[in-house]
Every structure is written in structure tokens, then in C-alpha cells.
PDB file of N, CA and C in Angstrom:
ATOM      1  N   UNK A   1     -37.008  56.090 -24.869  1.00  0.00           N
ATOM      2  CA  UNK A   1     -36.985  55.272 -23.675  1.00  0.00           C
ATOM      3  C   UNK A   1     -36.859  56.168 -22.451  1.00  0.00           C
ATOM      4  N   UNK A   2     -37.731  55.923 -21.417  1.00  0.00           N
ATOM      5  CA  UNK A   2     -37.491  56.495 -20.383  1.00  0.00           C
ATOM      6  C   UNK A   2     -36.012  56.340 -19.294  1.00  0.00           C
ATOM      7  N   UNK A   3     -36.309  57.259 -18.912  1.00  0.00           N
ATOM      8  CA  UNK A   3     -34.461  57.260 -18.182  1.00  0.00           C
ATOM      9  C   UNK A   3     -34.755  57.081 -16.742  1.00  0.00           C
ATOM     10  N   UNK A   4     -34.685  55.796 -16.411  1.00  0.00           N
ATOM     11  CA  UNK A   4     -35.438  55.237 -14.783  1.00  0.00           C
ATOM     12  C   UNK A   4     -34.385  55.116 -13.990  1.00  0.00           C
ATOM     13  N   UNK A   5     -34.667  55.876 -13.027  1.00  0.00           N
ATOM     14  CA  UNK A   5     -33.482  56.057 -12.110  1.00  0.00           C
ATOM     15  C   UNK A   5     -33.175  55.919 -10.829  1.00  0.00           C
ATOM     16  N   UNK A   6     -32.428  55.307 -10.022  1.00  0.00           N
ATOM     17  CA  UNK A   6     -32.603  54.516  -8.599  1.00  0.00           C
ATOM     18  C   UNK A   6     -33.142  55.831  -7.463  1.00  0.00           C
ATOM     19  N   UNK A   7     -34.355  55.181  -6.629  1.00  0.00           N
ATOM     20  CA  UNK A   7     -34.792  56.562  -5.854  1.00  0.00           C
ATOM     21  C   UNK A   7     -33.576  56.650  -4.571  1.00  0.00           C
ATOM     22  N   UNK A   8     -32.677  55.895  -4.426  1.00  0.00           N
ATOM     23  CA  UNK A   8     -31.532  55.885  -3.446  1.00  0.00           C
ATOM     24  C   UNK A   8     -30.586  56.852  -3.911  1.00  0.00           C
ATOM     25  N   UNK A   9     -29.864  56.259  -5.101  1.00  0.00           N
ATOM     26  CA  UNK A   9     -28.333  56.923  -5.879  1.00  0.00           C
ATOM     27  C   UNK A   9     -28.811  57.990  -6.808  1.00  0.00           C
ATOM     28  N   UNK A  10     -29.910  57.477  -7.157  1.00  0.00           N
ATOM     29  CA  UNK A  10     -30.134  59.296  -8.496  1.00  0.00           C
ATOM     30  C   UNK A  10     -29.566  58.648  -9.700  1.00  0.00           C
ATOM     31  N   UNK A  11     -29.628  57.210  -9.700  1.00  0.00           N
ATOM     32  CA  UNK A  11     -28.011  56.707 -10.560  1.00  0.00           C
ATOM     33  C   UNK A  11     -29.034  56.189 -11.884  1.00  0.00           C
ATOM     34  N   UNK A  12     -28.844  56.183 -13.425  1.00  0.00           N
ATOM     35  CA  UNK A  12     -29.363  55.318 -13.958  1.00  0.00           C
ATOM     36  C   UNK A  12     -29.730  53.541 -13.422  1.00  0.00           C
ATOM     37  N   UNK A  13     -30.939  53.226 -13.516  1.00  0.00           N
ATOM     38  CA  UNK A  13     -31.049  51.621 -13.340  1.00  0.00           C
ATOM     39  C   UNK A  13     -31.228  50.932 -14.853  1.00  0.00           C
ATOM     40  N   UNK A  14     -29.975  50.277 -14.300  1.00  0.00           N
ATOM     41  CA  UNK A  14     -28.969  49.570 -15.671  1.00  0.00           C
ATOM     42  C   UNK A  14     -29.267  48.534 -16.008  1.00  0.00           C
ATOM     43  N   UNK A  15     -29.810  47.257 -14.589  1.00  0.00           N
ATOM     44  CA  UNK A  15     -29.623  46.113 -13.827  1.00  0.00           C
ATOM     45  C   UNK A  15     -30.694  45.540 -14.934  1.00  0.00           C
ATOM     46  N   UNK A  16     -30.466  44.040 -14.780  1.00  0.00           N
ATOM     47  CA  UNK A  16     -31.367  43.098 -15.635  1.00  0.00           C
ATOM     48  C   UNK A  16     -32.266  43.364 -15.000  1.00  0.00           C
ATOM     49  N   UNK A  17     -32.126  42.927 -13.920  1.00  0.00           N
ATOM     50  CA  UNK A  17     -33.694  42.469 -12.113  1.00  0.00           C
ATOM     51  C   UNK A  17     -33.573  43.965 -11.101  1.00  0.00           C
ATOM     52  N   UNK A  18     -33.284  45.063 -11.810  1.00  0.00           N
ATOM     53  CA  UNK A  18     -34.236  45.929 -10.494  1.00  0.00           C
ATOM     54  C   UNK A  18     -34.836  45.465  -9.692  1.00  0.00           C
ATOM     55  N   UNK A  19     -35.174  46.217  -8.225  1.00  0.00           N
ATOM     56  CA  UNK A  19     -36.031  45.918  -7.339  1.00  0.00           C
ATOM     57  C   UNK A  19     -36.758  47.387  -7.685  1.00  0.00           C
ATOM     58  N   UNK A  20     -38.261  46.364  -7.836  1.00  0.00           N
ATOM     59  CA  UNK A  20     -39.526  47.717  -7.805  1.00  0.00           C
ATOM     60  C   UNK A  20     -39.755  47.369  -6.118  1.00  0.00           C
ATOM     61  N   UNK A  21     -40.025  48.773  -5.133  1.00  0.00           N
ATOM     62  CA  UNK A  21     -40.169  49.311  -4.169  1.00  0.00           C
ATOM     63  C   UNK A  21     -42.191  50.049  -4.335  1.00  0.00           C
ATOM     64  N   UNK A  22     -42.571  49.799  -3.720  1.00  0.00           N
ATOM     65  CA  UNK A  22     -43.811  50.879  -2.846  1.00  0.00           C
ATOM     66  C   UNK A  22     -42.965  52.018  -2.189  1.00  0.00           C
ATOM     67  N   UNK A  23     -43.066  53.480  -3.054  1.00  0.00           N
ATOM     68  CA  UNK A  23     -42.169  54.398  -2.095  1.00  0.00           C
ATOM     69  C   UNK A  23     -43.517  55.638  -2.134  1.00  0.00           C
ATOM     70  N   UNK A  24     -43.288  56.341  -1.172  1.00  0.00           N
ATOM     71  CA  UNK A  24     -44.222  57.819  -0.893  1.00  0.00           C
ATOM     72  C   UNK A  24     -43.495  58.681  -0.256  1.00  0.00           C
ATOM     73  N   UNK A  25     -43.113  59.465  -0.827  1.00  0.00           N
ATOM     74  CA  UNK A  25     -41.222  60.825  -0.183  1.00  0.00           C
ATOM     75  C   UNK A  25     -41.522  61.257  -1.217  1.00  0.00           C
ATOM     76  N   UNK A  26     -40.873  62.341  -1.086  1.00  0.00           N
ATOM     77  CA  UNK A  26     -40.490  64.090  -1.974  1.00  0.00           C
ATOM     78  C   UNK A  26     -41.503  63.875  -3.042  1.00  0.00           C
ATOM     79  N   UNK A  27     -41.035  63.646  -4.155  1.00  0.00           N
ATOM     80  CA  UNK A  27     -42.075  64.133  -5.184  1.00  0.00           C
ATOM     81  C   UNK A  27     -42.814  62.994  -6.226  1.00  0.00           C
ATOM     82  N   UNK A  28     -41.989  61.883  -5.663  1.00  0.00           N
ATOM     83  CA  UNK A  28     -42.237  60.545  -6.373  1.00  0.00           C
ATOM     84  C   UNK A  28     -43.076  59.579  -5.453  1.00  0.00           C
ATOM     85  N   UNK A  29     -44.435  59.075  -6.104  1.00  0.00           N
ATOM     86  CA  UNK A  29     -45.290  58.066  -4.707  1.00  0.00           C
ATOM     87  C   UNK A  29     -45.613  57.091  -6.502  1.00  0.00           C
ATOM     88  N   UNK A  30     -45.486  55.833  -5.418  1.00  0.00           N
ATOM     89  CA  UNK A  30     -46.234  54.522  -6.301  1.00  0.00           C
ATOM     90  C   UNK A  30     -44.724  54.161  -6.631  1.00  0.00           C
ATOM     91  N   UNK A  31     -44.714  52.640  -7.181  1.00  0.00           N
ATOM     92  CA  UNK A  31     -43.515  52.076  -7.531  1.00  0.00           C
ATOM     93  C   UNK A  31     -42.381  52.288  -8.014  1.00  0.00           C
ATOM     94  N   UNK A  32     -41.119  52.933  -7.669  1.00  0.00           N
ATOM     95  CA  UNK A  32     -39.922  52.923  -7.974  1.00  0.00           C
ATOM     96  C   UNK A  32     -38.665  51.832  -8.106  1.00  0.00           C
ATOM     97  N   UNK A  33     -38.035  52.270  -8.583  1.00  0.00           N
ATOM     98  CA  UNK A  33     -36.769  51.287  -9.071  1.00  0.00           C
ATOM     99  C   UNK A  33     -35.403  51.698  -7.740  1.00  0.00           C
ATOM    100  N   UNK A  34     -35.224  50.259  -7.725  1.00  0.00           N
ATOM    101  CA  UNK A  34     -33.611  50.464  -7.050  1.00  0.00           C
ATOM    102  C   UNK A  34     -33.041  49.972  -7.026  1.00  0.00           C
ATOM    103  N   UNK A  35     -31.503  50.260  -6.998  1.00  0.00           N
ATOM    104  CA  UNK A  35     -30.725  49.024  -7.302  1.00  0.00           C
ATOM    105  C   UNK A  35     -30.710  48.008  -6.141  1.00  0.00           C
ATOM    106  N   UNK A  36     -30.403  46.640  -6.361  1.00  0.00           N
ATOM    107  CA  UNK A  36     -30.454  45.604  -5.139  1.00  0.00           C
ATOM    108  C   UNK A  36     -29.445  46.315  -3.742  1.00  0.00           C
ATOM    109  N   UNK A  37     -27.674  46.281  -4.694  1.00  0.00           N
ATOM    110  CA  UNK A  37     -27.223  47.517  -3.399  1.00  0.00           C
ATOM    111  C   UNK A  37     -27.769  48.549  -3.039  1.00  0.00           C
ATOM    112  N   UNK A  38     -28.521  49.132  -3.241  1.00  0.00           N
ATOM    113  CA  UNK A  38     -28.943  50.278  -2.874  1.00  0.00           C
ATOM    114  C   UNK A  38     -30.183  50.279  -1.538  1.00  0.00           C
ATOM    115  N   UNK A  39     -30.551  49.257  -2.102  1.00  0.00           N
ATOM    116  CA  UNK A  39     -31.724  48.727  -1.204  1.00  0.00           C
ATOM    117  C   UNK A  39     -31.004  48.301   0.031  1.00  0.00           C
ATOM    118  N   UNK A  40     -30.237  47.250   0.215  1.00  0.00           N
ATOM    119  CA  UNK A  40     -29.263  46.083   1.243  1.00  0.00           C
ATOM    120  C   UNK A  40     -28.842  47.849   1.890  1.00  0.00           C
ATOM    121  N   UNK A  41     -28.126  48.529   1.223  1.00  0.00           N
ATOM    122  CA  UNK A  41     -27.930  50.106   1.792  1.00  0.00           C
ATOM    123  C   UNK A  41     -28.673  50.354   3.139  1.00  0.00           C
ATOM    124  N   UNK A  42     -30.061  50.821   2.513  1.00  0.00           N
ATOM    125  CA  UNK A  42     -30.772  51.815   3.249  1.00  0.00           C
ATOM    126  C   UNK A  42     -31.431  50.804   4.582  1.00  0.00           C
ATOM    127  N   UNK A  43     -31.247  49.880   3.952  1.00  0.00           N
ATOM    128  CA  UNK A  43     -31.846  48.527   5.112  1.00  0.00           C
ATOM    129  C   UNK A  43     -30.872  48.403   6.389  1.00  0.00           C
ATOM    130  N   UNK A  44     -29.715  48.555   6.100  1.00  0.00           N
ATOM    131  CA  UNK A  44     -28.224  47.760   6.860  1.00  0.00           C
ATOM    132  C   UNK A  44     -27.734  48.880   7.378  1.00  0.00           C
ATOM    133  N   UNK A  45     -27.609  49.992   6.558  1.00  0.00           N
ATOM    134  CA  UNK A  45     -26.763  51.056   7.120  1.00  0.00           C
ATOM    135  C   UNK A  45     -25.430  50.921   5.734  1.00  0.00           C
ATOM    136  N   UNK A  46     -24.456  52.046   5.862  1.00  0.00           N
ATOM    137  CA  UNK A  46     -23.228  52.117   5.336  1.00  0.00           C
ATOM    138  C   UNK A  46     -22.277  51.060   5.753  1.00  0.00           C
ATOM    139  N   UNK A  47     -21.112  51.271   5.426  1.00  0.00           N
ATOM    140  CA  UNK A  47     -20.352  49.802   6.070  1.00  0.00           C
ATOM    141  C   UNK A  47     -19.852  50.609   7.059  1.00  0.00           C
ATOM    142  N   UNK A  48     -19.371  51.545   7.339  1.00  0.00           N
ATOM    143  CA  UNK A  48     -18.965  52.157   7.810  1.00  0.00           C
ATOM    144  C   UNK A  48     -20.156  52.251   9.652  1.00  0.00           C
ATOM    145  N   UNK A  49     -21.348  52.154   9.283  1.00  0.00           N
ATOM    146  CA  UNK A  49     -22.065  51.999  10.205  1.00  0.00           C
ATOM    147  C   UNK A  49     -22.288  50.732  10.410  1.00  0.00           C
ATOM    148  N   UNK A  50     -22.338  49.665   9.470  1.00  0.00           N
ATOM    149  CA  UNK A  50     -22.057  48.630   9.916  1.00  0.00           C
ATOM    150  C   UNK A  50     -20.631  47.888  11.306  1.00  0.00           C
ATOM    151  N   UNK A  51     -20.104  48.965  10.899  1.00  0.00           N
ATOM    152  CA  UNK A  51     -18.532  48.430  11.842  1.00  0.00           C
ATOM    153  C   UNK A  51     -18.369  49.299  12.793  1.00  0.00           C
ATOM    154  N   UNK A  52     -19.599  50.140  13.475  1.00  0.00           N
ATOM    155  CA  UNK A  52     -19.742  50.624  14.116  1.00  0.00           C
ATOM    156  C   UNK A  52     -18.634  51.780  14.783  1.00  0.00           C
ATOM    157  N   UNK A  53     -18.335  52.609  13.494  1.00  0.00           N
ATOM    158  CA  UNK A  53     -17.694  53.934  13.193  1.00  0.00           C
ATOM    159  C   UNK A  53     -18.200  55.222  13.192  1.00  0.00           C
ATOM    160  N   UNK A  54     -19.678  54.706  13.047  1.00  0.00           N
ATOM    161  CA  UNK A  54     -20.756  56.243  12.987  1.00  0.00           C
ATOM    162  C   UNK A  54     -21.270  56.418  14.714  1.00  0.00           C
ATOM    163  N   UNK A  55     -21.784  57.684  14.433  1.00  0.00           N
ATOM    164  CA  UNK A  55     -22.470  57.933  15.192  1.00  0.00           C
ATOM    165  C   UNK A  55     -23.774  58.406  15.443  1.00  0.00           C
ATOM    166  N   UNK A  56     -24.546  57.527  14.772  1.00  0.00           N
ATOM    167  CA  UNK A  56     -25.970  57.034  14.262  1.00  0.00           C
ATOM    168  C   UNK A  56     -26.394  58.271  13.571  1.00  0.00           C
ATOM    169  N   UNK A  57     -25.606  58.920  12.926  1.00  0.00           N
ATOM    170  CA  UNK A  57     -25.877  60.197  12.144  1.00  0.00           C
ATOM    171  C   UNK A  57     -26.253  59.503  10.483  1.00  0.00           C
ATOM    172  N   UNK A  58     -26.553  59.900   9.494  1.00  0.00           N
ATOM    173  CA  UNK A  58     -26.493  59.521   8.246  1.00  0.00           C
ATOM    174  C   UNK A  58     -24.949  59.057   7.949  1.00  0.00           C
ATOM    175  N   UNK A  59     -24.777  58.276   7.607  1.00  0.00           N
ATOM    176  CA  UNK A  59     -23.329  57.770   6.756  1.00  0.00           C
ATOM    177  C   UNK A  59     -23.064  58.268   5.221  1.00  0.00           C
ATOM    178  N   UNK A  60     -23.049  59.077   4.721  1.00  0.00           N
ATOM    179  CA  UNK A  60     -22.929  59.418   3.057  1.00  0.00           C
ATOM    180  C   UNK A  60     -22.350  58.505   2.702  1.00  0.00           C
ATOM    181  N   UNK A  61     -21.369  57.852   2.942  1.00  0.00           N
ATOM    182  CA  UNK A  61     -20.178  56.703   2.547  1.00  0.00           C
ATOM    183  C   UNK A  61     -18.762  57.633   2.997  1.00  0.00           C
ATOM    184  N   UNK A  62     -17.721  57.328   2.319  1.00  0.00           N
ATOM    185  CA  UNK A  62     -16.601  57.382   2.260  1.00  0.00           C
ATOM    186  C   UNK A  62     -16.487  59.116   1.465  1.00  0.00           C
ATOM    187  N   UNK A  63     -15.841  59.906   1.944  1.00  0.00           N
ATOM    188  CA  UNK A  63     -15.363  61.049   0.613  1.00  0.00           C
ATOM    189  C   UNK A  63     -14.999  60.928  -0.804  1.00  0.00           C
ATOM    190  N   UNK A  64     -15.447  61.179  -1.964  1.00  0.00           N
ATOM    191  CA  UNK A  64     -15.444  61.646  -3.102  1.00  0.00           C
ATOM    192  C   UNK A  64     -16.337  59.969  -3.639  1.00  0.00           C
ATOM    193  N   UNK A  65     -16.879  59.655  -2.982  1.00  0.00           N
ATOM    194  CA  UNK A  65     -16.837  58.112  -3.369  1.00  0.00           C
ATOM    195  C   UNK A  65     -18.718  58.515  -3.770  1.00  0.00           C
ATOM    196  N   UNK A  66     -19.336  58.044  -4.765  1.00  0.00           N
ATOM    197  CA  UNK A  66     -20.741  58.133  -5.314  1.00  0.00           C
ATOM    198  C   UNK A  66     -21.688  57.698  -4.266  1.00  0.00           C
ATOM    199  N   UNK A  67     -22.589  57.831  -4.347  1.00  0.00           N
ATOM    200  CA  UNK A  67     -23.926  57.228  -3.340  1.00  0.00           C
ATOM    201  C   UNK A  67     -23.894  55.738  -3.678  1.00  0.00           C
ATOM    202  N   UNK A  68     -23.883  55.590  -4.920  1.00  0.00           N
ATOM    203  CA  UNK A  68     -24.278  54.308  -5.482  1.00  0.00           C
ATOM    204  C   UNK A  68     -22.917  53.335  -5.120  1.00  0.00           C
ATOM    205  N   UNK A  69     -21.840  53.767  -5.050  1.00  0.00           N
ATOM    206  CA  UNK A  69     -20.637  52.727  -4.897  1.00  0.00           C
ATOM    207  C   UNK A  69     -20.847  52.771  -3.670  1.00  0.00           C
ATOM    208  N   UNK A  70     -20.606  53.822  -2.330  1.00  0.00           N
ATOM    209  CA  UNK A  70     -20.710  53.637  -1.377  1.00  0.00           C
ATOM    210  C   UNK A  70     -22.079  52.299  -0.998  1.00  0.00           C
ATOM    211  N   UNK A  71     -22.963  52.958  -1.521  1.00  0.00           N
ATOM    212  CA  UNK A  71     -24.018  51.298  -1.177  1.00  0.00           C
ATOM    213  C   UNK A  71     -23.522  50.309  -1.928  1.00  0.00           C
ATOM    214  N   UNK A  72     -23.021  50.015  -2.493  1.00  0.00           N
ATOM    215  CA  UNK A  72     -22.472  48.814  -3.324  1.00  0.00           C
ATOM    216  C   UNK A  72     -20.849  47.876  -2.375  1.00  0.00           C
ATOM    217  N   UNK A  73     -20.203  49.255  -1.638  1.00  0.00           N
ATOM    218  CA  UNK A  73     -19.424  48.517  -0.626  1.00  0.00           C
ATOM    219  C   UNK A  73     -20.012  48.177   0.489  1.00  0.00           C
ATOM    220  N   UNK A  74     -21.553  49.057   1.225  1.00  0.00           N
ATOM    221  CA  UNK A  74     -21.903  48.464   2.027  1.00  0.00           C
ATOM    222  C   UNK A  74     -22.574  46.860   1.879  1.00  0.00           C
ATOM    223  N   UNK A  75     -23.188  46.547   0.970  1.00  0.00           N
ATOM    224  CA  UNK A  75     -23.839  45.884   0.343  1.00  0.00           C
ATOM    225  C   UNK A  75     -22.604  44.661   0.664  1.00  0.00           C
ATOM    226  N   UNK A  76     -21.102  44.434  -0.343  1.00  0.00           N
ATOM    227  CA  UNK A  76     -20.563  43.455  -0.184  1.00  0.00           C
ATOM    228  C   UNK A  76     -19.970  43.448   0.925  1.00  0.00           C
ATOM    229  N   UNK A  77     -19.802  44.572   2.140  1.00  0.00           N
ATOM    230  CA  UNK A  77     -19.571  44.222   3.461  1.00  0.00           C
ATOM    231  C   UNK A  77     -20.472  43.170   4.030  1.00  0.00           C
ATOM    232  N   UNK A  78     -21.513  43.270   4.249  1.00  0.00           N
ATOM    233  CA  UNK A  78     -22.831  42.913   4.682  1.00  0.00           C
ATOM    234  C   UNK A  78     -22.694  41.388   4.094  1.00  0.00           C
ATOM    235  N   UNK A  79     -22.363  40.975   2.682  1.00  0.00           N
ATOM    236  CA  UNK A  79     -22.002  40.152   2.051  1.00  0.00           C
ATOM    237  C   UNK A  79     -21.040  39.327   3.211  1.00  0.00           C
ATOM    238  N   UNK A  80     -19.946  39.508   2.902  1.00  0.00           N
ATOM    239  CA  UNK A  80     -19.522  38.992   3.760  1.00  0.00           C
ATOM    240  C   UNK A  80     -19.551  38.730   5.090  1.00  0.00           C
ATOM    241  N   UNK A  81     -19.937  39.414   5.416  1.00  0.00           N
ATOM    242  CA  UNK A  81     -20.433  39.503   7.379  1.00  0.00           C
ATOM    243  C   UNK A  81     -21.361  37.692   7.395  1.00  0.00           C
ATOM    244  N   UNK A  82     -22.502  38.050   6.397  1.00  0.00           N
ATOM    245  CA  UNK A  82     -23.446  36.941   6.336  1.00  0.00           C
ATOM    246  C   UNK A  82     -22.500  35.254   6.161  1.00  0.00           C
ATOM    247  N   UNK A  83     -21.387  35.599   5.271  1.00  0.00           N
ATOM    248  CA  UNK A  83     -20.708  34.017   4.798  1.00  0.00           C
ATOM    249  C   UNK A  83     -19.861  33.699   6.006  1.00  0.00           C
ATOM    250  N   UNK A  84     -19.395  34.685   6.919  1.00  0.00           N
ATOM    251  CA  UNK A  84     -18.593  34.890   8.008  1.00  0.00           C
ATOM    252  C   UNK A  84     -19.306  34.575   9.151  1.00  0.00           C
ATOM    253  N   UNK A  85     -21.109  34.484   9.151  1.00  0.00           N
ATOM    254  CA  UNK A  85     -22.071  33.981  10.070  1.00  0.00           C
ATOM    255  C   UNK A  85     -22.051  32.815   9.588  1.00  0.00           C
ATOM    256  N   UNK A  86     -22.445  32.404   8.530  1.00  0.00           N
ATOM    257  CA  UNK A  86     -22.243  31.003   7.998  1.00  0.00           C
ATOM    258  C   UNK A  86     -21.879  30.186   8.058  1.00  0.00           C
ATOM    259  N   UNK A  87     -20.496  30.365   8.143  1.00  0.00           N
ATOM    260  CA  UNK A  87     -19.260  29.833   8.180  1.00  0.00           C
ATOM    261  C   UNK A  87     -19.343  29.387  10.133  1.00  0.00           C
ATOM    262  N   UNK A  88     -19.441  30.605  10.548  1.00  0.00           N
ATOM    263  CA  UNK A  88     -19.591  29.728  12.287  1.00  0.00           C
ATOM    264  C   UNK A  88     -20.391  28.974  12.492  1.00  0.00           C
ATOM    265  N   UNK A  89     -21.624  29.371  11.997  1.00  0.00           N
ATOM    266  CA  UNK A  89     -22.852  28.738  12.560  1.00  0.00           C
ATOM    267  C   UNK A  89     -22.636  26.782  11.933  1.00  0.00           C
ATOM    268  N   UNK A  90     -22.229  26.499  10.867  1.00  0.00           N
ATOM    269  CA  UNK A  90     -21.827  25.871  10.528  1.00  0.00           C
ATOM    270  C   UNK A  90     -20.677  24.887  11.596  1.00  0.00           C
ATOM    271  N   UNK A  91     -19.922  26.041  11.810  1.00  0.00           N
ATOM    272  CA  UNK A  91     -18.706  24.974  13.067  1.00  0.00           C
ATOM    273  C   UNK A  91     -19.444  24.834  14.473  1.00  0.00           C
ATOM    274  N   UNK A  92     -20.069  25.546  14.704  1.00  0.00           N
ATOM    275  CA  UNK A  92     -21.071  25.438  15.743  1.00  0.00           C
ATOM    276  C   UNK A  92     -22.071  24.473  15.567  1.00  0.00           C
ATOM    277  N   UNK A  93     -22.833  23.778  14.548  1.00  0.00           N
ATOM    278  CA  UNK A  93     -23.709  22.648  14.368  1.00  0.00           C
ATOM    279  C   UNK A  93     -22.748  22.075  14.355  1.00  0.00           C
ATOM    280  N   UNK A  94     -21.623  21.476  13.613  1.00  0.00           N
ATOM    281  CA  UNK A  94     -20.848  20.336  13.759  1.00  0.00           C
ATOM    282  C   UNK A  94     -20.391  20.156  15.322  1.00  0.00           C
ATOM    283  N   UNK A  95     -20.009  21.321  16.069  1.00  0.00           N
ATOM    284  CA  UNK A  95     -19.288  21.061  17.841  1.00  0.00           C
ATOM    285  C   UNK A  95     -20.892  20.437  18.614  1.00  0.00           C
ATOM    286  N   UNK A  96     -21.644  20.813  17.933  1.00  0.00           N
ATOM    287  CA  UNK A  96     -22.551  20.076  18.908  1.00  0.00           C
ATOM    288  C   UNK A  96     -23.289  19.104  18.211  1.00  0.00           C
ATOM    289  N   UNK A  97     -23.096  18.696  17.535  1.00  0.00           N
ATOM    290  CA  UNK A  97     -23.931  17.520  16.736  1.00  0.00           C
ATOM    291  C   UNK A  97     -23.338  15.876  17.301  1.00  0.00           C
ATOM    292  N   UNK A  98     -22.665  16.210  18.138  1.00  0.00           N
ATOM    293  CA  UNK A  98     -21.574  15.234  18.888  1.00  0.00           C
ATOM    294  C   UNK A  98     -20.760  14.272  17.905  1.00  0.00           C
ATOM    295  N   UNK A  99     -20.386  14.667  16.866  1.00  0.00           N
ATOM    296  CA  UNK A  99     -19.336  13.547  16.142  1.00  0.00           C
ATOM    297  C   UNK A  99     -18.031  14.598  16.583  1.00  0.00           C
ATOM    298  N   UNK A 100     -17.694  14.756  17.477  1.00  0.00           N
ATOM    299  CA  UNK A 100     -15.837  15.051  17.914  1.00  0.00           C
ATOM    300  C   UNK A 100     -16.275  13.617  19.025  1.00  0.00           C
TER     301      UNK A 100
END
């Protein structure tokens, strides 16, 4: 069996549902594998750049912490940010839907 591996983390892809990608960089072109965090990653930024701590430099993540976990906390930051939009946008249709 081939040993398919996320073009983000370098990490084995383990996952039931990989995301196959169109990629063309370093030495790999035509469809690659990545993990879903990994992807939400390179899209969003780190969380750390998410919370606007960087200084639009690359974010590695956190010290001693993997590529792949670091995207996996940005990933459920981002997570939450979205249920935390949700969640207003939600009290915001009800304040104006005029039932107060």
C-alpha cells in the first residue's frame, strides 16, 4: 500500500474523506491529499494569526507543537469563531424581525 501523505503536514493521511487538492509546488503536480484541517489551515491562517498575534509572517503554530496539530487547533479555532458568528447573527435576525 502506498504511504499517502498530507502535502501541508508531511503527516500520514489516515482520514476516511481526505480532501484531493489540484496542487503544482516543489516536486509534486496533479492531485494530492490533505487533511480537511490542514486545508481550513492554509486557507484561514494559524489561530494564532487568526487572533491577530502575527505579523503577517508565516505562523508555524505554537513551539514543539506538529504542523498537523497546529492546523488542527487552527481549524477548531475557526470552528468556533463561525458558531460564535452564528450565534449573533441569529440574535440579530430575531432584534429585527420585530417580535420584541
Amino acid at each position: 500500500m502506498t504511504d499517502l501523505r498530507c502535502i501541508w503536514c508531511d503527516e500520514p493521511v489516515t482520514d476516511r474523506h481526505p480532501v484531493r487538492v489540484a496542487f503544482c509546488g516543489d516536486s509534486r503536480i496533479g492531485d494530492q491529499l490533505i487533511h480537511r484541517e490542514c486545508l481550513v489551515r492554509t486557507t484561514v491562517g494559524g489561530a494564532g494569526h487568526q487572533q491577530g498575534l502575527c505579523d503577517d509572517t508565516e505562523d508555524p503554530g505554537p513551539p514543539g507543537m506538529s504542523r498537523h496539530a497546529a492546523a488542527y487547533e487552527a481549524a477548531e479555532y475557526r470552528e468556533q469563531q463561525c458558531q460564535r458568528e452564528r450565534e449573533y447573527l441569529h440574535v440579530l435576525r430575531y432584534l429585527f424581525s420585530g417580535r420584541l
